[in-house]
C-alpha atoms as a PDB file:
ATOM      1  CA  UNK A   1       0.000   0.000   0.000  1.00  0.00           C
ATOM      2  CA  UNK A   2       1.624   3.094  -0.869  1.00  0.00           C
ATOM      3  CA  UNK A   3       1.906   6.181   1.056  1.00  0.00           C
ATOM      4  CA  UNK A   4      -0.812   9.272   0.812  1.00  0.00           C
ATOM      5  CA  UNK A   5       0.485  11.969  -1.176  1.00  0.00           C
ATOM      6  CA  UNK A   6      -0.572  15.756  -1.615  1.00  0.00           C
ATOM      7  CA  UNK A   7       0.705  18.684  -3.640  1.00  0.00           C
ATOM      8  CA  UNK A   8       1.009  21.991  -1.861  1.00  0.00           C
ATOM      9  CA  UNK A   9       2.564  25.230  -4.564  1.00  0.00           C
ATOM     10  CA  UNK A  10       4.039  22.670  -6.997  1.00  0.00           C
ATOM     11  CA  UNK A  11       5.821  20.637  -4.515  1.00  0.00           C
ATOM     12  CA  UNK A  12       5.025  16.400  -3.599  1.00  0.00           C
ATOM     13  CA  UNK A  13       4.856  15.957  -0.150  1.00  0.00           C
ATOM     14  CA  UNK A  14       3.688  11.949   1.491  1.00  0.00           C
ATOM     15  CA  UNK A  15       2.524  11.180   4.436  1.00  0.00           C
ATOM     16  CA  UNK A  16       5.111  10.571   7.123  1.00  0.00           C
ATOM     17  CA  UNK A  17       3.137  10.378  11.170  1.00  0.00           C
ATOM     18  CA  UNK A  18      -0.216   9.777  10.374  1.00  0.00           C
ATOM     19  CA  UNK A  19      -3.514  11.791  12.124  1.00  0.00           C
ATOM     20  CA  UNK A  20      -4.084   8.921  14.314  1.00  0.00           C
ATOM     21  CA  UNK A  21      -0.204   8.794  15.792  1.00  0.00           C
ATOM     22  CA  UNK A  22      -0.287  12.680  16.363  1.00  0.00           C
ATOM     23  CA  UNK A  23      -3.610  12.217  18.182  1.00  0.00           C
ATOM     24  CA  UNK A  24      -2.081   9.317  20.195  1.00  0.00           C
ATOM     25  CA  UNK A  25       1.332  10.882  21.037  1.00  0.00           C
ATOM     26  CA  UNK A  26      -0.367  14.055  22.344  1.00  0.00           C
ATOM     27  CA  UNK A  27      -2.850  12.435  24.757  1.00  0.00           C
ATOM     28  CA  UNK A  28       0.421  10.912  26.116  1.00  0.00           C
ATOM     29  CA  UNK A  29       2.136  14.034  26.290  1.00  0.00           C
ATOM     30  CA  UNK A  30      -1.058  15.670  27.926  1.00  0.00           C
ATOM     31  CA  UNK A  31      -1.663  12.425  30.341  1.00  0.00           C
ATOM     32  CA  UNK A  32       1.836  13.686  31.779  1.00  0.00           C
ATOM     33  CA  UNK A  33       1.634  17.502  31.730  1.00  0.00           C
ATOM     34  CA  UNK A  34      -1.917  16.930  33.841  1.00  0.00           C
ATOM     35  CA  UNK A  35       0.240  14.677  36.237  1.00  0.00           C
ATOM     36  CA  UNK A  36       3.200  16.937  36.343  1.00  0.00           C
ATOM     37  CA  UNK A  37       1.193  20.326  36.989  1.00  0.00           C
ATOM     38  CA  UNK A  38      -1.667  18.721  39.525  1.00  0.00           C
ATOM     39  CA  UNK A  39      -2.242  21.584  42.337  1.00  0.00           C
ATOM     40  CA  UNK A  40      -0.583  24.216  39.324  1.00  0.00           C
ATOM     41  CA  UNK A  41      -2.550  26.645  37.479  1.00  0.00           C
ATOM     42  CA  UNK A  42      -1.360  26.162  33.944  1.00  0.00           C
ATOM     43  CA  UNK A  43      -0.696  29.339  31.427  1.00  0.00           C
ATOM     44  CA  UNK A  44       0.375  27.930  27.977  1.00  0.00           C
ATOM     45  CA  UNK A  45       2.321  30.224  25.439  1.00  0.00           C
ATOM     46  CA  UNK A  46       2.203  29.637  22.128  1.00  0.00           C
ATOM     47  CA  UNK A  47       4.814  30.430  18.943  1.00  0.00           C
ATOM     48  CA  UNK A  48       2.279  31.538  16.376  1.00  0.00           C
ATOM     49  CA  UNK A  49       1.615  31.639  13.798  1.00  0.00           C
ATOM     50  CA  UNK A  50       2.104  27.916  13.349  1.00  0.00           C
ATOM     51  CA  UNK A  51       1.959  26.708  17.338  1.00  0.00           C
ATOM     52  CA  UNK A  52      -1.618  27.475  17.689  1.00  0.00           C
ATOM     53  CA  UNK A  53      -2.589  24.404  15.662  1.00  0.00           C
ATOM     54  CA  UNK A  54      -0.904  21.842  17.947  1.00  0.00           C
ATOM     55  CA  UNK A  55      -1.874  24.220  21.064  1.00  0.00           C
ATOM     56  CA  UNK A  56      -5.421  23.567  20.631  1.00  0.00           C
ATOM     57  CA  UNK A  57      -4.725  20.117  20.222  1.00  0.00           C
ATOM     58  CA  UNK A  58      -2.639  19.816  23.244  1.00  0.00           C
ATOM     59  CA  UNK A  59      -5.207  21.873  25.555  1.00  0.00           C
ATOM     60  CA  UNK A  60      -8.655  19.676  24.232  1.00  0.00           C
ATOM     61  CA  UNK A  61      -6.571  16.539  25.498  1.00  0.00           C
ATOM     62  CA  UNK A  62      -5.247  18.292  28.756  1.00  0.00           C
ATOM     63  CA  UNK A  63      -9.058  19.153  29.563  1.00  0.00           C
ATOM     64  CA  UNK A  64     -10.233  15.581  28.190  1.00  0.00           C
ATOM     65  CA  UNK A  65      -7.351  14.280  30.812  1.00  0.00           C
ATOM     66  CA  UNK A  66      -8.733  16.578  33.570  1.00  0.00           C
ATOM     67  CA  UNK A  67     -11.804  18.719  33.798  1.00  0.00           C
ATOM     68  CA  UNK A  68     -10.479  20.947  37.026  1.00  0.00           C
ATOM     69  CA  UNK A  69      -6.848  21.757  35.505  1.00  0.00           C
ATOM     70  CA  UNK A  70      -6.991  25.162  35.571  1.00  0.00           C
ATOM     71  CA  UNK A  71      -5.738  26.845  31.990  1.00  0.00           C
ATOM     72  CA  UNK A  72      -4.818  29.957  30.568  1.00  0.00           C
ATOM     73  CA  UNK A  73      -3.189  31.317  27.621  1.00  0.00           C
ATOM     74  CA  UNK A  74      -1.253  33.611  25.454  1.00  0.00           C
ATOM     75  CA  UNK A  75       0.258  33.487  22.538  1.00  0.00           C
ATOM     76  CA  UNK A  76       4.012  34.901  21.212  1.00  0.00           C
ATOM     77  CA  UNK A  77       4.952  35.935  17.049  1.00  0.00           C
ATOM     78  CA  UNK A  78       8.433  35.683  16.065  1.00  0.00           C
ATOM     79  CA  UNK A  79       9.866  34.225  13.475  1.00  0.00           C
ATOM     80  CA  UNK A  80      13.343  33.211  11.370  1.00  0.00           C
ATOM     81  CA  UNK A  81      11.981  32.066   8.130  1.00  0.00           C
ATOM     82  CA  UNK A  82      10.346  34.906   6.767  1.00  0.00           C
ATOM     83  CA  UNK A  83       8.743  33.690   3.445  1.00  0.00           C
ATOM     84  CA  UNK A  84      10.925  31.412   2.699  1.00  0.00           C
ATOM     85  CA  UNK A  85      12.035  27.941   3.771  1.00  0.00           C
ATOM     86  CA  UNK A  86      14.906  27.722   5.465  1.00  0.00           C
ATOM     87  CA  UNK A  87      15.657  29.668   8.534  1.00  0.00           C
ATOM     88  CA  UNK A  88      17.747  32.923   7.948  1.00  0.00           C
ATOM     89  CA  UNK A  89      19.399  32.660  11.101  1.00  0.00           C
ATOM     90  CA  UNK A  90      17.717  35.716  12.593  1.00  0.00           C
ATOM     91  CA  UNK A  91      15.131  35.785  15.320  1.00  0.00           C
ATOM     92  CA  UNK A  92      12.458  38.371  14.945  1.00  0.00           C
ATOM     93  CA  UNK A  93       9.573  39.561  17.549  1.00  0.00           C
ATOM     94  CA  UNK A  94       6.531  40.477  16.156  1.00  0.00           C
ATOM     95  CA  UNK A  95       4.810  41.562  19.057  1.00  0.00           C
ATOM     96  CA  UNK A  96       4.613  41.154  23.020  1.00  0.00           C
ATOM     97  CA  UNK A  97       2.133  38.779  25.334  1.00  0.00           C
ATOM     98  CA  UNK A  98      -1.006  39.888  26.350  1.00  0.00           C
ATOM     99  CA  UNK A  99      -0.580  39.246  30.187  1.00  0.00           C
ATOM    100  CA  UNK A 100       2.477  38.879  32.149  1.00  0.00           C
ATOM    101  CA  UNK A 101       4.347  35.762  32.953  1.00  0.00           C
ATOM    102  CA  UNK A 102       5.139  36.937  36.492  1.00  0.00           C
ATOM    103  CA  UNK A 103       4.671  34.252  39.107  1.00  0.00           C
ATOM    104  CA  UNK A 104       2.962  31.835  35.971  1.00  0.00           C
ATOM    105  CA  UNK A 105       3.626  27.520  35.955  1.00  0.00           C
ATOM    106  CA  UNK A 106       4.632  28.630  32.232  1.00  0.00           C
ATOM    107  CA  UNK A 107       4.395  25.817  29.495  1.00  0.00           C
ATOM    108  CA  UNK A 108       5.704  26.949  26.043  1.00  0.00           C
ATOM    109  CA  UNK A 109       4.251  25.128  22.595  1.00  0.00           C
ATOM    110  CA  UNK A 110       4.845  24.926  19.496  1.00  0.00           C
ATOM    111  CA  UNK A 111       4.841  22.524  16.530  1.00  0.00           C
ATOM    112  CA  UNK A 112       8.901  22.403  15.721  1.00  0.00           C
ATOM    113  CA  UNK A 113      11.870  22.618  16.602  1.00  0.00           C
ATOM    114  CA  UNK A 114      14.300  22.995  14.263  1.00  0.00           C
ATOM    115  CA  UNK A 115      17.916  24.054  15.026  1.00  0.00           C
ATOM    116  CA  UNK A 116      16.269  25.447  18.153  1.00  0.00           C
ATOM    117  CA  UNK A 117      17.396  28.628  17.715  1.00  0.00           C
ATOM    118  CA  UNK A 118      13.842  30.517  17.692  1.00  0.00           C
ATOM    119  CA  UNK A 119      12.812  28.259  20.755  1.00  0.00           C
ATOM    120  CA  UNK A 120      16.285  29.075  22.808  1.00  0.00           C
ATOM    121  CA  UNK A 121      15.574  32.883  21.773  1.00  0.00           C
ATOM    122  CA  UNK A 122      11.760  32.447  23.137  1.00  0.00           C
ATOM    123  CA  UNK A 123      12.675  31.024  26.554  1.00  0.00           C
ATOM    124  CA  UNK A 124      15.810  32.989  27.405  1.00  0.00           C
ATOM    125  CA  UNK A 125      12.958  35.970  26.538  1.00  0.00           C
ATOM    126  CA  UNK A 126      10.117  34.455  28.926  1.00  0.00           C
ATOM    127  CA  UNK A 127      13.045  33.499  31.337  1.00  0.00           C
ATOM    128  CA  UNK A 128      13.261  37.485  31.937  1.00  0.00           C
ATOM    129  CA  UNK A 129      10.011  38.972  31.512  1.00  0.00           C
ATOM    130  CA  UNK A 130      11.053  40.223  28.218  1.00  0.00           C
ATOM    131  CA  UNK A 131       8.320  39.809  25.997  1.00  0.00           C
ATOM    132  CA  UNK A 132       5.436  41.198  28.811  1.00  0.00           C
ATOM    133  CA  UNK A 133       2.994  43.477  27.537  1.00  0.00           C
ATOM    134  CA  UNK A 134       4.655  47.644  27.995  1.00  0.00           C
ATOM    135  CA  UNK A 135       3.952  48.482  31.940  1.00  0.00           C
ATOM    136  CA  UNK A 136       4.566  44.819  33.419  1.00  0.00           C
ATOM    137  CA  UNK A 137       7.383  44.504  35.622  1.00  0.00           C
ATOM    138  CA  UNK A 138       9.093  42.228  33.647  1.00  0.00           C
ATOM    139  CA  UNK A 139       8.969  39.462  36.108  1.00  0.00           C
ATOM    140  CA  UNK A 140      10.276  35.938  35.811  1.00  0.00           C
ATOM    141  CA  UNK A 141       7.685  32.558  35.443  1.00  0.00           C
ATOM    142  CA  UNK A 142       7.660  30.520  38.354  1.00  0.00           C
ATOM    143  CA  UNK A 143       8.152  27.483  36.012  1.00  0.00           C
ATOM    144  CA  UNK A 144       9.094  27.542  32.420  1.00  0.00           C
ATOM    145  CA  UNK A 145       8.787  24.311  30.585  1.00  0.00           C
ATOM    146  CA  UNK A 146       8.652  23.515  26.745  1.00  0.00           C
ATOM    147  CA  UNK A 147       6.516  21.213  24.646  1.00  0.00           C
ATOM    148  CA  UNK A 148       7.469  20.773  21.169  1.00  0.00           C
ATOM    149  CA  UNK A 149       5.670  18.327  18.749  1.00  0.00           C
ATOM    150  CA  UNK A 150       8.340  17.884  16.446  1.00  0.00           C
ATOM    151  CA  UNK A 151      12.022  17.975  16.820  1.00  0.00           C
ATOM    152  CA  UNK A 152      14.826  17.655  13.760  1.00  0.00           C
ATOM    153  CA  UNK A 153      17.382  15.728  16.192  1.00  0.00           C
ATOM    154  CA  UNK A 154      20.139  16.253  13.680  1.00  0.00           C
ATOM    155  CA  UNK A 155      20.268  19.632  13.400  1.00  0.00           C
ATOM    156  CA  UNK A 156      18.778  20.544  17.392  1.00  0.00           C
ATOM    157  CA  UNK A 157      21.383  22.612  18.949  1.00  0.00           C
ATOM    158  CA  UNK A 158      18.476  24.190  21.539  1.00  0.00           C
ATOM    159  CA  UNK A 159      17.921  23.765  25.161  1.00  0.00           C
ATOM    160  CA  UNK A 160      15.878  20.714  26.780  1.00  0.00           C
ATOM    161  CA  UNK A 161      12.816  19.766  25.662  1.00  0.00           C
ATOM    162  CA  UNK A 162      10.605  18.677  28.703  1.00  0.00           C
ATOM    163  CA  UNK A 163       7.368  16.974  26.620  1.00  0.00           C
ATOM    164  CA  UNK A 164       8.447  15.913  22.634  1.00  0.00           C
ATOM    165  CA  UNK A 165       6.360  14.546  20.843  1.00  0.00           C
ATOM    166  CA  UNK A 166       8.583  13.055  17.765  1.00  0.00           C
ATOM    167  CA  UNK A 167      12.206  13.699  16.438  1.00  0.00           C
ATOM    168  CA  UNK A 168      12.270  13.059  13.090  1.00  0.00           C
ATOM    169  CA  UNK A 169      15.016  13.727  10.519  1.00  0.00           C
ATOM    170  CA  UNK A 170      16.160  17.352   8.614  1.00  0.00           C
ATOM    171  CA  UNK A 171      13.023  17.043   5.555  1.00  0.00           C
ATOM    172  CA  UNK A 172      10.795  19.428   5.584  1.00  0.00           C
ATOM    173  CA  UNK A 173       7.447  19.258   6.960  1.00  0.00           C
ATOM    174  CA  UNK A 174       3.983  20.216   6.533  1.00  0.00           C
ATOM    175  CA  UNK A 175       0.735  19.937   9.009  1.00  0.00           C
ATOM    176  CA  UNK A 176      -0.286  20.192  12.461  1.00  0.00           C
ATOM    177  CA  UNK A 177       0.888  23.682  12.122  1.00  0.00           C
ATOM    178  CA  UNK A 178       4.078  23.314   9.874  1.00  0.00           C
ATOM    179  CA  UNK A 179       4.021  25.159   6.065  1.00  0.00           C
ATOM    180  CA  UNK A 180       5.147  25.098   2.770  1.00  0.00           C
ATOM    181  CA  UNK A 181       4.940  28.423   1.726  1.00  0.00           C
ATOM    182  CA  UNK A 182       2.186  29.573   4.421  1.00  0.00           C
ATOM    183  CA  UNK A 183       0.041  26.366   2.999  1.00  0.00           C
ATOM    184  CA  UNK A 184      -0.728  22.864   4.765  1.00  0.00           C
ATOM    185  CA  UNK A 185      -0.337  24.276   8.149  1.00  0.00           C
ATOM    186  CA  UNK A 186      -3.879  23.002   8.702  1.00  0.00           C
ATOM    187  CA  UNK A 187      -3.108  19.150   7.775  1.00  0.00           C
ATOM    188  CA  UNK A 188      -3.846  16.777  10.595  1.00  0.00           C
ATOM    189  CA  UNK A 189      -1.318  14.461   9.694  1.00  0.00           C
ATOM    190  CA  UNK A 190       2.650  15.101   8.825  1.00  0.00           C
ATOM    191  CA  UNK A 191       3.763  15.156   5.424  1.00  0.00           C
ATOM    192  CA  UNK A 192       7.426  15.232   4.147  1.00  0.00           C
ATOM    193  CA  UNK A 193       8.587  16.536   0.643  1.00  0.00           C
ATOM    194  CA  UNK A 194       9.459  14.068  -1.504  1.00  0.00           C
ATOM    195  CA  UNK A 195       9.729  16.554  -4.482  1.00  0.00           C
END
């Protein structure tokens, strides 16, 4: 049986984790965080624009886990690919949070991590205070932890990873959140390009 295919702006890409293994992997993933923060008030942050997809993923099986964890969240636009797609090396903020992370059980999501530079740049930020909204005293979180769906193990050169969902090799990828040329972002499953 051969592999799905789809064609996003000219380019092949086949299926490579399937719907059903993304579901799986993140009810795991959410099984633990539920475990991990029990008695914590949880405030998620995610990388948009392409975090939000897995977010709301990760948060439906976090309530389906628990209906009295307590949840909030924000979300945080940089970005080092611009519009193309490979990362130029250069971390850009787009904008700041919407609340503080003073005092917060902080857990940071998004869908990849690829060299890690972006997600190094994003906690050394929330680490500080940096990215609060202008007024906010800049505060540290009282816990800072990261959840990352995807990580490209052989080019990682970030900081630890508390909840992963999959490493999977240098290809690029599209779905649950990842583009090709701001398309397939919305995919379920995980595609690779094959061409």
């Amino acid at each position: 049986m051969s592999l799905e295919t789809i064609k996003l702006a000219n380019s092949v890409f086949e299926e490579y984790i399937s719907e059903k293994d993304v579901a799986k992997r993140t009810e795991e993933i959410a099984e633990q965080i539920v475990t991990d923060y029990e008695g914590r008030d949880l405030h998620m942050i995610y990388i948009a624009a392409g975090g939000v997809y897995w977010h709301v993923d990760l948060a439906r099986a976090i309530r389906r886990q628990s209906a009295t964890q307590v949840l909030t969240e924000d979300s945080l636009r940089v970005s080092s690919y611009g519009l193309g797609t490979t990362s130029s090396g250069i971390v850009r903020p787009h904008a700041k949070l919407r609340f503080p992370v003073g005092d917060k059980h902080v857990l940071l999501v998004d869908e990849i991590a690829d060299t890690g530079l972006t997600l190094q740049y994003v906690v050394n930020g929330l680490s500080r205070g940096a990215f609060d909204p202008p007024g906010s005293a800049g505060q540290p979180p009282a816990s800072l932890e990261v959840a990352v769906l995807t990580r490209k193990h052989e080019v990682f050169k970030g900081g630890p990873i508390t909840y992963l969902g999959f490493d999977v090799p240098n290809d690029f990828l599209v779905g649950c959140g990842m583009d090709y040329k701001e398309q397939g972002r919305e995919l379920p499953a995980i595609y690779r390009k094959i061409g």
